[in-house]
PDB file of N, CA and C in Angstrom:
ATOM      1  N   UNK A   1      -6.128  -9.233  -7.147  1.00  0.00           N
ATOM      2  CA  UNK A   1      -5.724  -9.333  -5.766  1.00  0.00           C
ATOM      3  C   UNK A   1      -6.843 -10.052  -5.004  1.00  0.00           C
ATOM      4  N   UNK A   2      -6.672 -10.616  -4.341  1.00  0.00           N
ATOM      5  CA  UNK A   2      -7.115 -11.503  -3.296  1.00  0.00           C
ATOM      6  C   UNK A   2      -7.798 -11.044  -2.034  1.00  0.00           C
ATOM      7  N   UNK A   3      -8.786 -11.344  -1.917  1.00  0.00           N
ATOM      8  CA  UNK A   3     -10.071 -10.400  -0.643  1.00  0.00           C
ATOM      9  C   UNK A   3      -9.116 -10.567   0.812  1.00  0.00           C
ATOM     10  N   UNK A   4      -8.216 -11.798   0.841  1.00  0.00           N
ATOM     11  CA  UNK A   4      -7.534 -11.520   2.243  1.00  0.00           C
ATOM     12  C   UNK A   4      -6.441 -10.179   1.352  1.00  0.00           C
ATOM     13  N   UNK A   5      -5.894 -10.782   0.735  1.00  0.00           N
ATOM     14  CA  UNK A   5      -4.622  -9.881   0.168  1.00  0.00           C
ATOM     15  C   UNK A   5      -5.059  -8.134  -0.067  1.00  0.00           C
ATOM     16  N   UNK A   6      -6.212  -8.278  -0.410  1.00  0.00           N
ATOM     17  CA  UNK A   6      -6.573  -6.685  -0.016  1.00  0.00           C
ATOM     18  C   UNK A   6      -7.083  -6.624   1.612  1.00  0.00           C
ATOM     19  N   UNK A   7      -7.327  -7.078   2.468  1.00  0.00           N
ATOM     20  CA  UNK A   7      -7.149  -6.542   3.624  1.00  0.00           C
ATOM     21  C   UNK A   7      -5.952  -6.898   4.382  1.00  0.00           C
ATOM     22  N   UNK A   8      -4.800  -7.410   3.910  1.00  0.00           N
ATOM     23  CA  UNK A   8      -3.226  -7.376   3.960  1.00  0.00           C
ATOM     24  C   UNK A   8      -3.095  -5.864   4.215  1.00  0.00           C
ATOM     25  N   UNK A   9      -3.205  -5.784   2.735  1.00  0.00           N
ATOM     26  CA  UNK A   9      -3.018  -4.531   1.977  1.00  0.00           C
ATOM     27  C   UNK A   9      -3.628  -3.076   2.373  1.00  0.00           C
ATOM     28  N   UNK A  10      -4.635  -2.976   3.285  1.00  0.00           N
ATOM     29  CA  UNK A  10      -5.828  -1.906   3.576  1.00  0.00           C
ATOM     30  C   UNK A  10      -4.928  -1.785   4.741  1.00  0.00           C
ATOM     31  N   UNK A  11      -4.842  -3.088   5.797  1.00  0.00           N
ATOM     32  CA  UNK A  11      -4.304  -2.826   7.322  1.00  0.00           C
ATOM     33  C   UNK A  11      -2.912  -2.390   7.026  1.00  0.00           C
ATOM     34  N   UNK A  12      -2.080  -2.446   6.186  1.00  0.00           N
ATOM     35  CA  UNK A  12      -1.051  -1.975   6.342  1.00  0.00           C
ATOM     36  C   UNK A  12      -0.860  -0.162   5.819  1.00  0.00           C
ATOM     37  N   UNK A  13      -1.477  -0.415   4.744  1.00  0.00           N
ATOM     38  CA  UNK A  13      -1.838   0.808   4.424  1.00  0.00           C
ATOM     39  C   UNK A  13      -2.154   2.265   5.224  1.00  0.00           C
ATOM     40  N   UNK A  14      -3.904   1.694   5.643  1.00  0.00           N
ATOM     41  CA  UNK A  14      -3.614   2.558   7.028  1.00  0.00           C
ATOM     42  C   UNK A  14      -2.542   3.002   7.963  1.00  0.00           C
ATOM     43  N   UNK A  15      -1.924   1.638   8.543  1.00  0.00           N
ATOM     44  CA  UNK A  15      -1.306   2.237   9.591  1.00  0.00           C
ATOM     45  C   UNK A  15       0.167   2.672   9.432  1.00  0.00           C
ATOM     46  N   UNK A  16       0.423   2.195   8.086  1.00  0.00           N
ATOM     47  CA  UNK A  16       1.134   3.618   7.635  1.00  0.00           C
ATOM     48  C   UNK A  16       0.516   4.808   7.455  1.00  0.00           C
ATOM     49  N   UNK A  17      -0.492   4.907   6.816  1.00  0.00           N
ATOM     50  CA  UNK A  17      -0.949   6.766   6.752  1.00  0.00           C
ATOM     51  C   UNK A  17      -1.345   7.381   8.060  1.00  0.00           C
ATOM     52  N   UNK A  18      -1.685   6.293   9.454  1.00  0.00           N
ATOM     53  CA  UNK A  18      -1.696   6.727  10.631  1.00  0.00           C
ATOM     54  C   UNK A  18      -0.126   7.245  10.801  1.00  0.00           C
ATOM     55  N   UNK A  19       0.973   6.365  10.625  1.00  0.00           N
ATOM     56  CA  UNK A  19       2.283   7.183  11.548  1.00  0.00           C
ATOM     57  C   UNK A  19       2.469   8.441  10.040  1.00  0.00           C
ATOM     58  N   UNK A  20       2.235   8.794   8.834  1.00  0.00           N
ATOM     59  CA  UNK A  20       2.488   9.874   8.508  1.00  0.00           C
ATOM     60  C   UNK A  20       1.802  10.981   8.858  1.00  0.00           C
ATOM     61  N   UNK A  21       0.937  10.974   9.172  1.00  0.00           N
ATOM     62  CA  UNK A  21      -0.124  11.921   9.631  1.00  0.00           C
ATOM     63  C   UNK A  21      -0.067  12.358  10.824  1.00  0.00           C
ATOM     64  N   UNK A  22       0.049  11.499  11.849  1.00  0.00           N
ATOM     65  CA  UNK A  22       0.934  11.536  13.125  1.00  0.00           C
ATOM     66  C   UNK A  22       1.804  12.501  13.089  1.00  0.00           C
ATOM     67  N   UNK A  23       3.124  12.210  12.574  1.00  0.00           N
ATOM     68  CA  UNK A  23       4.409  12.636  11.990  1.00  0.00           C
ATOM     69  C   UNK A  23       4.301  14.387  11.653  1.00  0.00           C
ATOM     70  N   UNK A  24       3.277  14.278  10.431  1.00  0.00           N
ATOM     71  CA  UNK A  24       2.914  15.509  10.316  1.00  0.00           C
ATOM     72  C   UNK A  24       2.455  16.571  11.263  1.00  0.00           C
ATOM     73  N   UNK A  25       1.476  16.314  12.492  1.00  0.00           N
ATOM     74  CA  UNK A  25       0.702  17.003  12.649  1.00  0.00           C
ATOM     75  C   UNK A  25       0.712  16.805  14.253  1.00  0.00           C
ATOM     76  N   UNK A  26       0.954  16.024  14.908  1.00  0.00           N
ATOM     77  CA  UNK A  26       1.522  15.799  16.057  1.00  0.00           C
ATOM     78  C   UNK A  26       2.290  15.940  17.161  1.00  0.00           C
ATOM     79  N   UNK A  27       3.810  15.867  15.692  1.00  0.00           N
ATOM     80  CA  UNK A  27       5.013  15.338  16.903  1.00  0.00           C
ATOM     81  C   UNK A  27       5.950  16.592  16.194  1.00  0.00           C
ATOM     82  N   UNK A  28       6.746  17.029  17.151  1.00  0.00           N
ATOM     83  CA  UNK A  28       7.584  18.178  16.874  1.00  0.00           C
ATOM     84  C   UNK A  28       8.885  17.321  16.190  1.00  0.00           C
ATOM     85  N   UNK A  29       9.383  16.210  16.746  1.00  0.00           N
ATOM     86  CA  UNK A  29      10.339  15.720  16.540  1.00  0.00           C
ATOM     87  C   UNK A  29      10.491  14.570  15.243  1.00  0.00           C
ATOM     88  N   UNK A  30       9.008  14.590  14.621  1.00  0.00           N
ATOM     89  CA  UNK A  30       9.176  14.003  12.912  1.00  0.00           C
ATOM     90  C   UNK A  30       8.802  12.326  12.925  1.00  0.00           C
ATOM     91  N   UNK A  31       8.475  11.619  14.361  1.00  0.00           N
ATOM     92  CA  UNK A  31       8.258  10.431  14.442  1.00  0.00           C
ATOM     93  C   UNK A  31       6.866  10.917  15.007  1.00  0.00           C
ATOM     94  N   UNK A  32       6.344   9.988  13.280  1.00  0.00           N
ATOM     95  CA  UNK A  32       4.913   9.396  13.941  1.00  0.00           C
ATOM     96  C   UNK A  32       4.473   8.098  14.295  1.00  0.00           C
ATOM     97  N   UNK A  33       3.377   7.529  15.183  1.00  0.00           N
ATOM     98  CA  UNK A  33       3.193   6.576  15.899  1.00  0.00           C
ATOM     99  C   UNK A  33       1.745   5.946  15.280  1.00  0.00           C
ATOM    100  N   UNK A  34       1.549   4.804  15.146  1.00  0.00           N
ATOM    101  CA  UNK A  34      -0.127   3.873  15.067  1.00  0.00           C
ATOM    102  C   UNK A  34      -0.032   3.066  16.038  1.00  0.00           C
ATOM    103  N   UNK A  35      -1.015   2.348  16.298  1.00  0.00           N
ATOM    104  CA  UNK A  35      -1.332   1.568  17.329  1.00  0.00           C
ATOM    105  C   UNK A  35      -1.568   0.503  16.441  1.00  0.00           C
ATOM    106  N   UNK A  36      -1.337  -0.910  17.153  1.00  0.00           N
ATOM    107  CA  UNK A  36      -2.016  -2.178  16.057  1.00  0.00           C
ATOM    108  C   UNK A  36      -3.318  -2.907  16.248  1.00  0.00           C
ATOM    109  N   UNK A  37      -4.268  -1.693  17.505  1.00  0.00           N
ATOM    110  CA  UNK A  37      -5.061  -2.266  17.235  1.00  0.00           C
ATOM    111  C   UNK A  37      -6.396  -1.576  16.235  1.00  0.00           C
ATOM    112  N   UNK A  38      -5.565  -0.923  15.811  1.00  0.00           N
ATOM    113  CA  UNK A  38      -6.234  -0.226  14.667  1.00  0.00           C
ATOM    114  C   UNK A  38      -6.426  -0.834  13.493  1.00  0.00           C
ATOM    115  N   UNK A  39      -5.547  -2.208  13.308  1.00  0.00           N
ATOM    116  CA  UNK A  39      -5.449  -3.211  11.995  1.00  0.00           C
ATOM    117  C   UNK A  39      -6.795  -3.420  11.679  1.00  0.00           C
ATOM    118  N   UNK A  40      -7.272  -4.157  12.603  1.00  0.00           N
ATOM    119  CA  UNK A  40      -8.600  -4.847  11.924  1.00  0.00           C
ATOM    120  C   UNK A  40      -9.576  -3.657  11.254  1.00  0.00           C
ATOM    121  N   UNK A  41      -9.233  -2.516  12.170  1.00  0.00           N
ATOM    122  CA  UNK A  41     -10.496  -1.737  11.721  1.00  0.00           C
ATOM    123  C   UNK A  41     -10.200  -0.770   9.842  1.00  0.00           C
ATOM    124  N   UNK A  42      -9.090  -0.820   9.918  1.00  0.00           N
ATOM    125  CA  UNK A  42      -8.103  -0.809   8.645  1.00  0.00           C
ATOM    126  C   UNK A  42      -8.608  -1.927   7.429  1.00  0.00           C
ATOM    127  N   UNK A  43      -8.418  -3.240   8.069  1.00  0.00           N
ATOM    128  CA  UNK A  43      -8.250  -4.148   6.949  1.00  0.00           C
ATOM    129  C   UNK A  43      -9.957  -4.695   6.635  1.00  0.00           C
ATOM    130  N   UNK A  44     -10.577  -3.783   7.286  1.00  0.00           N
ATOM    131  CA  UNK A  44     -12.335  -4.009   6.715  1.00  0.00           C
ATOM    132  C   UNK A  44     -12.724  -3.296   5.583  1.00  0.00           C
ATOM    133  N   UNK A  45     -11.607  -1.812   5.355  1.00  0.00           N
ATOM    134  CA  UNK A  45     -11.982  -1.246   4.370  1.00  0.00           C
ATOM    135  C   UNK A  45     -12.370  -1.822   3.036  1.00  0.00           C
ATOM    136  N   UNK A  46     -11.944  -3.334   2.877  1.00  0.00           N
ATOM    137  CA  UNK A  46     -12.279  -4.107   0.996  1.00  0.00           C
ATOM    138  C   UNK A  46     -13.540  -3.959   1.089  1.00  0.00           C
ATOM    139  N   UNK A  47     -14.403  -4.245   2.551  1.00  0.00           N
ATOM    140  CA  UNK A  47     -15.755  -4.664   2.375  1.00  0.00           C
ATOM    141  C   UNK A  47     -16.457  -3.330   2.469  1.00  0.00           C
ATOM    142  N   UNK A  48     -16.398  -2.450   2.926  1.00  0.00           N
ATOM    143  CA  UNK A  48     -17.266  -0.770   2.485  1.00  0.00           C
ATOM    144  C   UNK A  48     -16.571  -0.490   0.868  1.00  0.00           C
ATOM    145  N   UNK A  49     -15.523  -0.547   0.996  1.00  0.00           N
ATOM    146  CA  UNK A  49     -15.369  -0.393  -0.675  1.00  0.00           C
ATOM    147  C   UNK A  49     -16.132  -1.051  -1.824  1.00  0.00           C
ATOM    148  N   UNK A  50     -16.318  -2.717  -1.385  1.00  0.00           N
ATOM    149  CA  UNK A  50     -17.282  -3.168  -2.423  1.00  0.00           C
ATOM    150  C   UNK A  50     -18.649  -2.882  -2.262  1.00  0.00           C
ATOM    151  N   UNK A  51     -19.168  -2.679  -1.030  1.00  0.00           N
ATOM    152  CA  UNK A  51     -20.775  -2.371  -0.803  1.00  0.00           C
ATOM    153  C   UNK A  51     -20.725  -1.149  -1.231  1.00  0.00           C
ATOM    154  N   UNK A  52     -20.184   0.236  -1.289  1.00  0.00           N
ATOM    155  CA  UNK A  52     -20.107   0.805  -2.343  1.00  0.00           C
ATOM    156  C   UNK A  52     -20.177   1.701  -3.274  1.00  0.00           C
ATOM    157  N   UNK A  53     -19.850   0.335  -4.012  1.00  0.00           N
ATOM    158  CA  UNK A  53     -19.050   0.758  -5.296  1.00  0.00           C
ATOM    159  C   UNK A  53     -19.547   1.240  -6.528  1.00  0.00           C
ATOM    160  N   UNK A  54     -20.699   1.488  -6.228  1.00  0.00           N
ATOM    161  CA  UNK A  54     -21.429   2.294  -7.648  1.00  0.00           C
ATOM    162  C   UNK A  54     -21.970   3.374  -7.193  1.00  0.00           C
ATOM    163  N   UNK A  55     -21.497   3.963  -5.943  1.00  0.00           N
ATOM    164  CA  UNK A  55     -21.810   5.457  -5.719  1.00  0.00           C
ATOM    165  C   UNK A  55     -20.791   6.295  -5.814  1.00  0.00           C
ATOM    166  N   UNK A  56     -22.058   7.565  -6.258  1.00  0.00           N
ATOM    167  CA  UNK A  56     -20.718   8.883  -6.354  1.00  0.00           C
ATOM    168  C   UNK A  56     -19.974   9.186  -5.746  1.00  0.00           C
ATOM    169  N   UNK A  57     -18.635   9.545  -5.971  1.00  0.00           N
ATOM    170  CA  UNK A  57     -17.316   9.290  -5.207  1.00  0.00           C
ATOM    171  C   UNK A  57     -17.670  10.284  -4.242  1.00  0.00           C
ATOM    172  N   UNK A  58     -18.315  11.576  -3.859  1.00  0.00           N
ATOM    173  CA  UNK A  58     -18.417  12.227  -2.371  1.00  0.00           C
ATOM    174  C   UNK A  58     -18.758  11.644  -1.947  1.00  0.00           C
ATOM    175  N   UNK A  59     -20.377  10.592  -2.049  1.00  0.00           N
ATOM    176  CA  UNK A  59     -21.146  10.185  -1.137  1.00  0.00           C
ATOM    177  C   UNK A  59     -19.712   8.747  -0.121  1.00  0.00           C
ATOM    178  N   UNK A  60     -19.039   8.261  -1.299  1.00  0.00           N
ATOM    179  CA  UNK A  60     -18.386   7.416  -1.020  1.00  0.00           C
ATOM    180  C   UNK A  60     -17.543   7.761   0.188  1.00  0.00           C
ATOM    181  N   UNK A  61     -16.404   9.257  -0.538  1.00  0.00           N
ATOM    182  CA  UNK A  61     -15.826   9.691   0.608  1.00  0.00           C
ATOM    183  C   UNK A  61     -16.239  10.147   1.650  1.00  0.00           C
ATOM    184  N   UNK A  62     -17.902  10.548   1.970  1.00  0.00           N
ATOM    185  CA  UNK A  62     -18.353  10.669   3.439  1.00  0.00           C
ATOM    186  C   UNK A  62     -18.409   9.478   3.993  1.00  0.00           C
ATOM    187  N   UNK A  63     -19.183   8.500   3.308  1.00  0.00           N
ATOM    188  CA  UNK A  63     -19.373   7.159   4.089  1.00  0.00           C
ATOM    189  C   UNK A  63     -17.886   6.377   4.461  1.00  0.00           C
ATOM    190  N   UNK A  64     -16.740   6.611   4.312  1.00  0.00           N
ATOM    191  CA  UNK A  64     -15.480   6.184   4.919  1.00  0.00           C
ATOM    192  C   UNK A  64     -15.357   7.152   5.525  1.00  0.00           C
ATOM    193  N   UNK A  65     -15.108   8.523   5.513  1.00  0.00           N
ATOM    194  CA  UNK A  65     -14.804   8.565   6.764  1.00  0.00           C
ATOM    195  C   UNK A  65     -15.944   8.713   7.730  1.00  0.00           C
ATOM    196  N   UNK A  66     -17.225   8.573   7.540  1.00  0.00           N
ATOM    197  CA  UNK A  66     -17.808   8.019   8.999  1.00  0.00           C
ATOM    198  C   UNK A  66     -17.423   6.529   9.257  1.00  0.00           C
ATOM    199  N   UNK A  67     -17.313   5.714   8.256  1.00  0.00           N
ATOM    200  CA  UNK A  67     -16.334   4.658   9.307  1.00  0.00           C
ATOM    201  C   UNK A  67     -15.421   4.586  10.095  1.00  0.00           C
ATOM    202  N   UNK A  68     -14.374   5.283   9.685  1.00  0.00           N
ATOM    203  CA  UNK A  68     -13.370   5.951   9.966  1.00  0.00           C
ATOM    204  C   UNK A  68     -13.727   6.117  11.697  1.00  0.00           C
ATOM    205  N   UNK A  69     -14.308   7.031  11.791  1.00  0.00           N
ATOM    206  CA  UNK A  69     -15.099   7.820  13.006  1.00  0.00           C
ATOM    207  C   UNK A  69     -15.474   6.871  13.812  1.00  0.00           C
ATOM    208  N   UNK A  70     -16.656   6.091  13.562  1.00  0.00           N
ATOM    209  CA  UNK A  70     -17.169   5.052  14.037  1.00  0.00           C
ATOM    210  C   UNK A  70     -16.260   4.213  14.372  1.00  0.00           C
ATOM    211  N   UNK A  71     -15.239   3.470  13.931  1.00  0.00           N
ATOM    212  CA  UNK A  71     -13.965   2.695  14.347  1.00  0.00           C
ATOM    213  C   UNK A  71     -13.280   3.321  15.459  1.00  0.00           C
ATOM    214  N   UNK A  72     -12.634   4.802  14.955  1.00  0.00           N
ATOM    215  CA  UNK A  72     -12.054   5.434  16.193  1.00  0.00           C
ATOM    216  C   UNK A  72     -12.662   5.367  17.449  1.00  0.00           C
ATOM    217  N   UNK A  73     -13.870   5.606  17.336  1.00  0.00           N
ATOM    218  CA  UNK A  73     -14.581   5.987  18.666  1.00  0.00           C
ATOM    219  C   UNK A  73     -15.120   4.432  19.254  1.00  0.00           C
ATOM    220  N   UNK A  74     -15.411   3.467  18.494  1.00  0.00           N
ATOM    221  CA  UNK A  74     -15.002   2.099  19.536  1.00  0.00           C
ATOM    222  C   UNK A  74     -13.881   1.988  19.977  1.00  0.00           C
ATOM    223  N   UNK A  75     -12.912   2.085  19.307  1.00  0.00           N
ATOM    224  CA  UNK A  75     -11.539   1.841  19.523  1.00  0.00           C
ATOM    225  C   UNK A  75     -10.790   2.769  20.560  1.00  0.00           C
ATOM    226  N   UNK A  76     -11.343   3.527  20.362  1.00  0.00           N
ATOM    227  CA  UNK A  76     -10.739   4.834  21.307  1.00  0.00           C
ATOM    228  C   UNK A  76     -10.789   4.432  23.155  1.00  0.00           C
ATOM    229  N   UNK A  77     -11.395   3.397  23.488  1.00  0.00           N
ATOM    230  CA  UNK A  77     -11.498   3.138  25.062  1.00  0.00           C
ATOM    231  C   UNK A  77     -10.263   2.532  25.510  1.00  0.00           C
ATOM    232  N   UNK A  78      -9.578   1.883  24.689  1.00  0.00           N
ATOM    233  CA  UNK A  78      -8.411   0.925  24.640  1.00  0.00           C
ATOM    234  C   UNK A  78      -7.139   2.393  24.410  1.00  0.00           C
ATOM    235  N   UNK A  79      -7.433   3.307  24.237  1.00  0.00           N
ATOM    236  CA  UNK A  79      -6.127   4.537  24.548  1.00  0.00           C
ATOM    237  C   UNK A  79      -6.277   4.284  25.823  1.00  0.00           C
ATOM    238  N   UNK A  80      -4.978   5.813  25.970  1.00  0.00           N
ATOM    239  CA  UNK A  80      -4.899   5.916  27.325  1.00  0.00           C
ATOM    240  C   UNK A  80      -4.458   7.320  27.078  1.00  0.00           C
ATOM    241  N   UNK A  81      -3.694   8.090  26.520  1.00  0.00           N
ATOM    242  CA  UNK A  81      -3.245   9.145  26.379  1.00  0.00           C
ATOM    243  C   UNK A  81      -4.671  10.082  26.047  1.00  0.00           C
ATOM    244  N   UNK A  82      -3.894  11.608  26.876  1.00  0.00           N
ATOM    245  CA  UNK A  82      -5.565  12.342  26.936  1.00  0.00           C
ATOM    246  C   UNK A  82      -5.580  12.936  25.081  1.00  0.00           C
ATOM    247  N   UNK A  83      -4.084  12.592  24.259  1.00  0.00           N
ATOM    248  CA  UNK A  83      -4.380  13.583  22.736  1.00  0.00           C
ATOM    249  C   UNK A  83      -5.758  12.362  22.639  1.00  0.00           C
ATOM    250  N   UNK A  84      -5.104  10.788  22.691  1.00  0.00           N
ATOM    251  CA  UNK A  84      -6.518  10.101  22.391  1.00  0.00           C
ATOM    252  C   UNK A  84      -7.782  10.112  22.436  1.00  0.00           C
ATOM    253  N   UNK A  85      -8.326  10.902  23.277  1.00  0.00           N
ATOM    254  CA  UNK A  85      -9.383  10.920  24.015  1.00  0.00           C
ATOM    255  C   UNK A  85     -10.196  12.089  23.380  1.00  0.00           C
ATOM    256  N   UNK A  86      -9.750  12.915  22.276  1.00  0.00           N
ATOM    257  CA  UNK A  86      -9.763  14.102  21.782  1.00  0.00           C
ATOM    258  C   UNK A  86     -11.034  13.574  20.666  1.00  0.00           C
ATOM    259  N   UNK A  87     -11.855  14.604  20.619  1.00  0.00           N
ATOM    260  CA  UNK A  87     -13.086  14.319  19.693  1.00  0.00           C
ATOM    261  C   UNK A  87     -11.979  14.569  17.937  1.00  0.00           C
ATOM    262  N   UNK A  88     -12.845  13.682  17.598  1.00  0.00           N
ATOM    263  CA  UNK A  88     -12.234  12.968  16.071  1.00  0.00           C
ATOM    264  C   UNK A  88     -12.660  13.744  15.343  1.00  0.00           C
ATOM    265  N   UNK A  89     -13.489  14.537  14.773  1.00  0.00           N
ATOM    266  CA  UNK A  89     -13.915  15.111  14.042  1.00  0.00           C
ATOM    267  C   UNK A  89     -12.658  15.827  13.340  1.00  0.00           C
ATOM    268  N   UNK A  90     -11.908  16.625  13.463  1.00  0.00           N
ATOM    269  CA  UNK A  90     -10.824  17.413  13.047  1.00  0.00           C
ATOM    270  C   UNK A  90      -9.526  16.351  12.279  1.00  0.00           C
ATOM    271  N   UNK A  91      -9.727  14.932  12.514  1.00  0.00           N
ATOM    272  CA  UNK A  91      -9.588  14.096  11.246  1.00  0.00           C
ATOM    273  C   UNK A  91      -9.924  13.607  10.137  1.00  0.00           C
ATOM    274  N   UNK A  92     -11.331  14.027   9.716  1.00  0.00           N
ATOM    275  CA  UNK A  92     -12.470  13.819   9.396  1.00  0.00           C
ATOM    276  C   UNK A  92     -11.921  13.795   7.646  1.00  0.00           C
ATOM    277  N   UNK A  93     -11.470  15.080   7.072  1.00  0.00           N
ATOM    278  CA  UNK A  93     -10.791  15.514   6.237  1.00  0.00           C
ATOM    279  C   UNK A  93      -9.035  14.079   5.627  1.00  0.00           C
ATOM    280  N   UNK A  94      -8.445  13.788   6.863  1.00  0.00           N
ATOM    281  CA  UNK A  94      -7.806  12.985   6.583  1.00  0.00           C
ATOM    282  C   UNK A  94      -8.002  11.702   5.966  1.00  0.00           C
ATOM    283  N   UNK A  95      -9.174  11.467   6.866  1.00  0.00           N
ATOM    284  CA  UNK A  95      -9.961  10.092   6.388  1.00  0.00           C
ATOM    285  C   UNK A  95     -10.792  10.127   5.333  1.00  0.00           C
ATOM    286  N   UNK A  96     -11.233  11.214   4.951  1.00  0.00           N
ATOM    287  CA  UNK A  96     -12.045  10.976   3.502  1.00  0.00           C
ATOM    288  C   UNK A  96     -10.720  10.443   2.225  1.00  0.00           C
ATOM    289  N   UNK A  97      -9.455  11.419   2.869  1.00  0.00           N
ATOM    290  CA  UNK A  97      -8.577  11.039   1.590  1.00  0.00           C
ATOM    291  C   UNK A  97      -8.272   9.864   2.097  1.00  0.00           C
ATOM    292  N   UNK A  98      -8.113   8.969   3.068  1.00  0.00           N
ATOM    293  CA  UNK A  98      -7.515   7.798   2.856  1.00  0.00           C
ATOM    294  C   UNK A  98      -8.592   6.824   2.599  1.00  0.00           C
ATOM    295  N   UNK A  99      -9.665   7.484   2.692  1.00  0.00           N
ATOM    296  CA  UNK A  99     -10.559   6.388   2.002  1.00  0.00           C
ATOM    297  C   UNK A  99     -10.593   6.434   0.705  1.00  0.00           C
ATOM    298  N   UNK A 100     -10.024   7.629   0.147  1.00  0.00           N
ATOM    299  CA  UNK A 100     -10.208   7.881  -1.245  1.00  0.00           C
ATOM    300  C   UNK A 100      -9.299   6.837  -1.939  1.00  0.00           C
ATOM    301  N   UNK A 101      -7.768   7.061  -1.342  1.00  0.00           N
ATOM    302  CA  UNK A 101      -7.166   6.062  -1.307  1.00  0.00           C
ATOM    303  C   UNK A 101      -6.986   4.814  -1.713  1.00  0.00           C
ATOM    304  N   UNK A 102      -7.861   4.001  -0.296  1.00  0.00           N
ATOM    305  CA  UNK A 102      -8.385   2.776  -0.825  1.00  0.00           C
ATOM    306  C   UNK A 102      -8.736   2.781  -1.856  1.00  0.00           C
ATOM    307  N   UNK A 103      -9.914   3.696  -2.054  1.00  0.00           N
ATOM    308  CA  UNK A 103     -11.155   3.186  -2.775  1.00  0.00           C
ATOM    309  C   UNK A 103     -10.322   3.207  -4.669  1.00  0.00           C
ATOM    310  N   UNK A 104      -9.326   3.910  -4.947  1.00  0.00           N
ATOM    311  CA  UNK A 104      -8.460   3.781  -5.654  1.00  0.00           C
ATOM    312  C   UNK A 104      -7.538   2.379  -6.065  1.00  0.00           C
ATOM    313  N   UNK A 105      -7.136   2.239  -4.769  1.00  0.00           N
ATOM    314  CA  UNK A 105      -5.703   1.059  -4.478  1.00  0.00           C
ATOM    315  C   UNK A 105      -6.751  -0.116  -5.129  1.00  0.00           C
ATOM    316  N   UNK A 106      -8.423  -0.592  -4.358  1.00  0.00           N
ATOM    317  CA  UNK A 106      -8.810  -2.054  -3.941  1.00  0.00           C
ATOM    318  C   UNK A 106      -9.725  -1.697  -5.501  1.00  0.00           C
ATOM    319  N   UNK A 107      -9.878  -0.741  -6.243  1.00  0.00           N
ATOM    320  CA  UNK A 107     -10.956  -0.874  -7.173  1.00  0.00           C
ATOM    321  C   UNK A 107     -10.224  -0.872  -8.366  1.00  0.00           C
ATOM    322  N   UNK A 108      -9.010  -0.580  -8.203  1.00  0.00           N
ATOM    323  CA  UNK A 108      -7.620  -0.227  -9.389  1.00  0.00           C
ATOM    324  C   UNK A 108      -7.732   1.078 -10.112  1.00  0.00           C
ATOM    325  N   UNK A 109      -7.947   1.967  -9.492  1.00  0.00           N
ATOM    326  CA  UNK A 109      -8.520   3.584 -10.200  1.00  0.00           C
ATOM    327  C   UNK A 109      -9.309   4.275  -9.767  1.00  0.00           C
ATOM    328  N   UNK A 110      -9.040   5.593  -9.857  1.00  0.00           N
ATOM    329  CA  UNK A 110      -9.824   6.646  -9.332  1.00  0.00           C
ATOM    330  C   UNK A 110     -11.299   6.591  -9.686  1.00  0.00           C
TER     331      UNK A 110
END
């Protein structure tokens, strides 16, 4: 796969596991929501995945989701809704698995 074609692949990814998670944990009524300007910060994941890639998979899954974190919380000025505005931490857990994810999908294996 292809370094654009995996961040095709990362931004879409995400913001699907944003509206399931959403969905889940959110909304009473079963529709979950992403925003698109969450893409870019999505489709950077190839490049923390290859920088890396020869560490032990916890250290790995902390260091995504402090990206994770770090993305949200630039990104977070451009909400407007007060759930947005809500300290991130209590996603923290979500984002290690979707970094795990990636780090699966862009490396071809656990």
């Amino acid at each position: 796969m292809t370094f654009w074609l995996q961040c095709l692949v990362s931004a879409l990814l995400g913001l699907g596991a944003e509206v399931v998670f959403t969905a889940a944990t959110e909304r009473s009524d079963g529709w979950g929501y992403s925003r698109l300007q969450y893409a870019p910060a999505y489709a950077t994941a190839p490049l923390v995945v290859l920088a890396v890639a020869g560490w032990p998979l916890p250290a790995r899954l902390a260091l995504y989701a402090a990206v994770f974190l770090v993305c949200d919380q630039i990104l977070r000025p451009l909400q407007t809704t007060a759930h947005a505005r809500a300290w991130a931490l209590a996603y923290m857990p979500a984002w290690m698995l979707l970094g795990w994810v990636y780090d699966a999908v862009l490396r071809g294996g656990p």
